[in-house]
Protein backbone atom coordinates (compact mmCIF):
# COMPACT_ATOMS: atom_id res chain seq x y z
CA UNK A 1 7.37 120.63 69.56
CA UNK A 2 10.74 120.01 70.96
CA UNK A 3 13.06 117.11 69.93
CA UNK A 4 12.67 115.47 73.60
CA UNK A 5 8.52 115.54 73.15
CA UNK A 6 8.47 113.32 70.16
CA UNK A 7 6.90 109.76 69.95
CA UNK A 8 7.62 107.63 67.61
CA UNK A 9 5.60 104.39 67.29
CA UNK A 10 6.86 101.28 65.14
CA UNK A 11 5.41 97.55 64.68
CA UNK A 12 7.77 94.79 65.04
CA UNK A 13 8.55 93.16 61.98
CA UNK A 14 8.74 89.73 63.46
CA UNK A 15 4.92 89.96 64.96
CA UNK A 16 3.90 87.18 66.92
CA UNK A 17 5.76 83.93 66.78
CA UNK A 18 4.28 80.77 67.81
CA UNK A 19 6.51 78.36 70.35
CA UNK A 20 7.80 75.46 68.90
CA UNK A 21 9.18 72.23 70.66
CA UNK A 22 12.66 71.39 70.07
CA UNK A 23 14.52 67.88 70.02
CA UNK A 24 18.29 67.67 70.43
CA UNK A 25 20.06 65.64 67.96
CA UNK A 26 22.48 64.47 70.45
CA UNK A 27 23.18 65.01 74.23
CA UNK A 28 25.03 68.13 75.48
CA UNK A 29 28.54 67.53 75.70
CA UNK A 30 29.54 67.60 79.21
CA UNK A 31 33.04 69.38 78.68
CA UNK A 32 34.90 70.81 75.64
CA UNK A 33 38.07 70.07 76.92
CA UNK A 34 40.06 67.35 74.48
CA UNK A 35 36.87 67.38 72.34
CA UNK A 36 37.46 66.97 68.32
CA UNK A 37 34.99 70.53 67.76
CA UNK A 38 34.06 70.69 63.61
CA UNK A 39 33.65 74.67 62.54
CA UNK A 40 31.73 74.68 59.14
CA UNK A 41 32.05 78.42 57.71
CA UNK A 42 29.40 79.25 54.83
CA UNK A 43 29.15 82.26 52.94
CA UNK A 44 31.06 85.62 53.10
CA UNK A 45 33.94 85.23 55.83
CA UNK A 46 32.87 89.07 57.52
CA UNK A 47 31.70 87.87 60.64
CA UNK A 48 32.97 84.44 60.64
CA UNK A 49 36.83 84.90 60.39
CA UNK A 50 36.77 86.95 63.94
CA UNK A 51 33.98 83.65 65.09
CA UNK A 52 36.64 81.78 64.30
CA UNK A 53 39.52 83.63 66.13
CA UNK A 54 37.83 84.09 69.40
CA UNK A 55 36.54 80.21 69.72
CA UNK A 56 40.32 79.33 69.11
CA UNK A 57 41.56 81.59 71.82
CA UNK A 58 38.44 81.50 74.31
CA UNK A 59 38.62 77.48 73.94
CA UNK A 60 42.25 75.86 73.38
CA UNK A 61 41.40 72.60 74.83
CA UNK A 62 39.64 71.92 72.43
CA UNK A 63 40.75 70.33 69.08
CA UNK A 64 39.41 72.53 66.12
CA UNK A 65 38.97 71.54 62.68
CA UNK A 66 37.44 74.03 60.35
CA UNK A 67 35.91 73.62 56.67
CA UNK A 68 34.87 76.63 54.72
CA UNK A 69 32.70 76.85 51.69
CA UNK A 70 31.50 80.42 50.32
CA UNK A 71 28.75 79.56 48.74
CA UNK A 72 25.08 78.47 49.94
CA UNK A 73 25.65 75.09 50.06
CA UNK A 74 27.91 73.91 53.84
CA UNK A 75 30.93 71.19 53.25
CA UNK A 76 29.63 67.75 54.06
CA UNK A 77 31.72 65.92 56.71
CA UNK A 78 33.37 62.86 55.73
CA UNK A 79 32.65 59.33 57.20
CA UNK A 80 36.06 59.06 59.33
CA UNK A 81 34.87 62.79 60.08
CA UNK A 82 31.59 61.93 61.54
CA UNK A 83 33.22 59.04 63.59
CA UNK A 84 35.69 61.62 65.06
CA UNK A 85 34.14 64.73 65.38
CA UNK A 86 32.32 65.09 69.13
CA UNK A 87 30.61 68.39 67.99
CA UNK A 88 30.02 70.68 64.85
CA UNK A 89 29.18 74.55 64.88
CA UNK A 90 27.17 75.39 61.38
CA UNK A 91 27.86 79.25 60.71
CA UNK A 92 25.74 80.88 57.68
CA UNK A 93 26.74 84.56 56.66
CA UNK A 94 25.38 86.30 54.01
């Protein structure tokens, strides 16, 4: 048999997911310009360092304050935080 003539056949590991309804938390944001944007990094910094970099550069209107925390558990915002921030971006690397 030649190396072109092969099948291979696999199952998807995910199967069949049901669809689930979602519910925003808050309304989108209608710009990012001169928005107060909260990064959360948590876990290993691999990916997230160069997540990091690129948002800067791809968005520098926008006011970025970052927290990181390598371990499971995310670094809760503050009160004057949560009064200032418009918009937060979880990461989770492991």
């Amino acid at each position: 048999m030649a190396e072109k003539d092969r099948v291979y056949k696999c199952l998807s590991p995910v199967a069949f997911m049901e669809p689930v309804e979602t519910f925003p938390l808050a309304p989108r944001l209608d710009t990012l310009d001169g928005k107060t944007i909260h990064l959360s990094i948590t876990g290993e910094p691999d990916t997230n360092i160069a997540l990091e970099k690129r948002l800067k550069s791809d968005f520098p209107d926008v006011n970025w304050t970052v927290s990181k925390s390598y371990t499971p558990a995310p670094v809760e915002l503050t009160e004057e935080e949560m009064k200032t921030t418009d918009g937060l971006i979880q990461t989770v690397c492991w």
